[in-house]
C-alpha atoms as a PDB file:
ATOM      1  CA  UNK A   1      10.365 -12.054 -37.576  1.00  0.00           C
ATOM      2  CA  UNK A   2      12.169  -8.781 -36.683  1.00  0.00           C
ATOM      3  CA  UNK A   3      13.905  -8.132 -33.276  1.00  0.00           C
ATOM      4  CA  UNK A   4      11.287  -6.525 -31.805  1.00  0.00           C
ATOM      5  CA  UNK A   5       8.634  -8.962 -32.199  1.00  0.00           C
ATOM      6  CA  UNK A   6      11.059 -11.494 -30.733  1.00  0.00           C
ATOM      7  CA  UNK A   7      11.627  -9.387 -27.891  1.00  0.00           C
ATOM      8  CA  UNK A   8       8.024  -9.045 -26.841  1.00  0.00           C
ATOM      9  CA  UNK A   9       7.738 -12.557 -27.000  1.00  0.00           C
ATOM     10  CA  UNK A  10      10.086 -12.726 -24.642  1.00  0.00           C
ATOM     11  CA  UNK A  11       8.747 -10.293 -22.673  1.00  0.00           C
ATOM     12  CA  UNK A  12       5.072 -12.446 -22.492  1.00  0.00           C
ATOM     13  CA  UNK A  13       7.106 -15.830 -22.401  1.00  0.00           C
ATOM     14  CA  UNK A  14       8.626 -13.996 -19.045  1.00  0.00           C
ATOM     15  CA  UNK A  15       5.053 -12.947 -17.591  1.00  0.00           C
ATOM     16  CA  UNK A  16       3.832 -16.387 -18.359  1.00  0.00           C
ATOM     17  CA  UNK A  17       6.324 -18.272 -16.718  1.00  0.00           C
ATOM     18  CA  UNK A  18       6.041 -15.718 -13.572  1.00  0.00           C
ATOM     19  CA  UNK A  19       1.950 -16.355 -13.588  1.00  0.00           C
ATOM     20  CA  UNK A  20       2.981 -20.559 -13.526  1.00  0.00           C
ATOM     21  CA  UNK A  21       5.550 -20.214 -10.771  1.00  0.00           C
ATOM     22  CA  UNK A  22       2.444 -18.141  -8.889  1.00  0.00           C
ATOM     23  CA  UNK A  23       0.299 -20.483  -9.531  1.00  0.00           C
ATOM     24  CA  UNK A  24       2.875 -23.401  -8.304  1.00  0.00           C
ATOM     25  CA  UNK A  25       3.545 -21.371  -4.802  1.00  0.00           C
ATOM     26  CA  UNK A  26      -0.355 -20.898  -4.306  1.00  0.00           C
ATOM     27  CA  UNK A  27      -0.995 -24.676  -4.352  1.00  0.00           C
ATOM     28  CA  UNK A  28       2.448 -25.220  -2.151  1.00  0.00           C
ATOM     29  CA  UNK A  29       1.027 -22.734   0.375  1.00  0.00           C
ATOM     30  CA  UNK A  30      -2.455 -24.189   0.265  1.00  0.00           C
ATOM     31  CA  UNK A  31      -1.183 -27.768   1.061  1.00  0.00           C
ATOM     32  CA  UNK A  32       1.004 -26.793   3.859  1.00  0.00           C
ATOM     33  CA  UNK A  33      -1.704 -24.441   5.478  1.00  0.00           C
ATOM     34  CA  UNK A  34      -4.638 -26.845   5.062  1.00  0.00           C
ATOM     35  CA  UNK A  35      -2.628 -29.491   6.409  1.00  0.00           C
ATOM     36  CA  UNK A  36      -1.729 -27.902   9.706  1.00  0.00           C
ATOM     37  CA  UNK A  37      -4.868 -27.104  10.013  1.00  0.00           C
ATOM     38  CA  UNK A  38      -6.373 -30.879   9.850  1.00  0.00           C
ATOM     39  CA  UNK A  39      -3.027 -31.318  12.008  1.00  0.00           C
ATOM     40  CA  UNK A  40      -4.192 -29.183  14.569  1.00  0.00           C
ATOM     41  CA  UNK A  41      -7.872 -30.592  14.387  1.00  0.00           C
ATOM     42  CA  UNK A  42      -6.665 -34.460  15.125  1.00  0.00           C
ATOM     43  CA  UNK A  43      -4.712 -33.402  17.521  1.00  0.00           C
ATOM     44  CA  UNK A  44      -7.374 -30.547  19.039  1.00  0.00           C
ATOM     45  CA  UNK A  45     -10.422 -33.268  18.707  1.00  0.00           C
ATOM     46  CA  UNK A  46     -12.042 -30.467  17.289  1.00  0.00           C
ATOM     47  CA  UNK A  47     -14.114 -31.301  14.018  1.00  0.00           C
ATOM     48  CA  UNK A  48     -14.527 -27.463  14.065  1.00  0.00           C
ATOM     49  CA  UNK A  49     -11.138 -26.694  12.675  1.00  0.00           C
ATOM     50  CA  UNK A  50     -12.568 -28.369   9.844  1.00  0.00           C
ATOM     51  CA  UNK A  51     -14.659 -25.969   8.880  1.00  0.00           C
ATOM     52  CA  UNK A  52     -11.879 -23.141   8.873  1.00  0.00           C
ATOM     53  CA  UNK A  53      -9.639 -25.200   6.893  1.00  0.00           C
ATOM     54  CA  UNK A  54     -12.127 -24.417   4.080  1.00  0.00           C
ATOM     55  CA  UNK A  55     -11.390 -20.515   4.443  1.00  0.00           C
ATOM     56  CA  UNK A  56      -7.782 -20.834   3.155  1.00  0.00           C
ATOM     57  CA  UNK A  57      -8.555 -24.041   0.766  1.00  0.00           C
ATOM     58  CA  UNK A  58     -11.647 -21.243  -0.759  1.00  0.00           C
ATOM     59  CA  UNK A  59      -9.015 -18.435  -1.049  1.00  0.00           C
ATOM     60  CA  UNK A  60      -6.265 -20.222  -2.773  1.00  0.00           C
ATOM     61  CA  UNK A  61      -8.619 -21.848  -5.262  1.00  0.00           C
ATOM     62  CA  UNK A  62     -10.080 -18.196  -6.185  1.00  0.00           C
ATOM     63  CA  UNK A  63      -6.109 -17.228  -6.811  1.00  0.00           C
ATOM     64  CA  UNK A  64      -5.241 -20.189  -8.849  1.00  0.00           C
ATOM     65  CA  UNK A  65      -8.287 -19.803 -10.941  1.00  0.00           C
ATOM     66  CA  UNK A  66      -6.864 -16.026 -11.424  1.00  0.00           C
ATOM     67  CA  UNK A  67      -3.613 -16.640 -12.451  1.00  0.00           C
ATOM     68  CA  UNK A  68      -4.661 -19.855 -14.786  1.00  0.00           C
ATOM     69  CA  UNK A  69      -6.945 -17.330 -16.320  1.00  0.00           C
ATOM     70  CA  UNK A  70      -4.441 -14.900 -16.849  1.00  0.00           C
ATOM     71  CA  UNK A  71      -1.689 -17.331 -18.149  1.00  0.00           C
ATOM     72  CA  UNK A  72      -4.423 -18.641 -20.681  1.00  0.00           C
ATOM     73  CA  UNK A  73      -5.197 -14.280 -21.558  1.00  0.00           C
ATOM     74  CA  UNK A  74      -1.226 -14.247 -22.444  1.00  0.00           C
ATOM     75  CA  UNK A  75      -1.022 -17.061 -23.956  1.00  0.00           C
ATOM     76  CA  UNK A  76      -3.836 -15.807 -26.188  1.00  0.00           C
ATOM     77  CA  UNK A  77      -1.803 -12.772 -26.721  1.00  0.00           C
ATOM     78  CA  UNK A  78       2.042 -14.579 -27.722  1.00  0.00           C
ATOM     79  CA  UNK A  79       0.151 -16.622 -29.986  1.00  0.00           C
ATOM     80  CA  UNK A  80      -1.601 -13.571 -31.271  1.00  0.00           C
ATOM     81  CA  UNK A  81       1.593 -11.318 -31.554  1.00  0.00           C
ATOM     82  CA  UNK A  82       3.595 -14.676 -33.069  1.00  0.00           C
ATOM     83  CA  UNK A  83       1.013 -14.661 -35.753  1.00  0.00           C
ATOM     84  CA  UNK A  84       0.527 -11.034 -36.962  1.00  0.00           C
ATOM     85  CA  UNK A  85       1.717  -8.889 -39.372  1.00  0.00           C
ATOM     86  CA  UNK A  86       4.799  -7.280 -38.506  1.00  0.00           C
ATOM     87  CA  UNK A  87       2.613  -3.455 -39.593  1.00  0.00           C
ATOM     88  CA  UNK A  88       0.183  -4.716 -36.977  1.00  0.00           C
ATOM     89  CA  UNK A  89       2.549  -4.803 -34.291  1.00  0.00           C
ATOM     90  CA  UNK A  90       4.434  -1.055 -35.500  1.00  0.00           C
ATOM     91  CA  UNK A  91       0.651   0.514 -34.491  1.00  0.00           C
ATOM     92  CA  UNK A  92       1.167  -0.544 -30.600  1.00  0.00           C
ATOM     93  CA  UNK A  93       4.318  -1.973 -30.158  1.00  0.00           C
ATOM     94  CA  UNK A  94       5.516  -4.027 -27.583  1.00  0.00           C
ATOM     95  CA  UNK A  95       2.114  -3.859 -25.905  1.00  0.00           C
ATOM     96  CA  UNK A  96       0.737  -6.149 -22.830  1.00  0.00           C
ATOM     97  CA  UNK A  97      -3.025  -5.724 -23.509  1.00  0.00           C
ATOM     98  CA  UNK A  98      -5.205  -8.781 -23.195  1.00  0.00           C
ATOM     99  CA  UNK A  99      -7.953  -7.169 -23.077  1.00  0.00           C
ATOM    100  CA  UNK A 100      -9.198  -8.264 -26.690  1.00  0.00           C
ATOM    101  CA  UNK A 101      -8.983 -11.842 -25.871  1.00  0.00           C
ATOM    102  CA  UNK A 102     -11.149 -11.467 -22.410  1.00  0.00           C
ATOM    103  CA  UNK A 103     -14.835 -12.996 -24.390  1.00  0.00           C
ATOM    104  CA  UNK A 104     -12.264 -15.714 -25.428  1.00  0.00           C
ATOM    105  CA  UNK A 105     -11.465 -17.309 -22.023  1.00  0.00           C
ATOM    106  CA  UNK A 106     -14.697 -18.428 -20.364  1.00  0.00           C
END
């Protein structure tokens, strides 16, 4: 492996570690808000608040299911640029698509 194909593993090793911590906040953020929101509902009497705990709970899913996706499109793409030939990776080099792994990832 030459330099530059280490580098841009780094480089995708960085952007998948970003996409985890993401992920990690989203579900943080998601407890803590769905939480006061029961919180507020006990203490409220109100079984409505129920209900709009499931607005936040809905949106934070819809992120986390984005970013696993995308963590599972680059790893798809490390383990495609580990694997090729280093004149494959002189064409486009140092490149971020993941477009070709998209029909991959259901």
């Amino acid at each position: 492996m030459n330099e530059h194909t280490i580098k841009h593993l780094e480089l995708i090793q960085a952007v998948i570690t970003r996409l985890a911590q993401n992920s990690f906040a989203y579900k943080g953020w998601s407890v803590v808000i769905v939480s006061a929101i029961f919180a507020l509902a006990a203490k409220e009497a109100n079984p409505q608040y129920l209900l709009v705990a499931l607005i936040p709970t809905m949106a934070f899913w819809g992120l986390d299911a984005y970013y696993l996706r995308q963590e599972r499109l680059f790893r798809r793409h490390y383990d495609a640029v580990r694997t090729a030939p280093a004149t494959d990776l002189e064409a486009n080099p140092f490149s971020m698509d993941t477009s070709p792994y998209n029909s991959q990832i259901p």
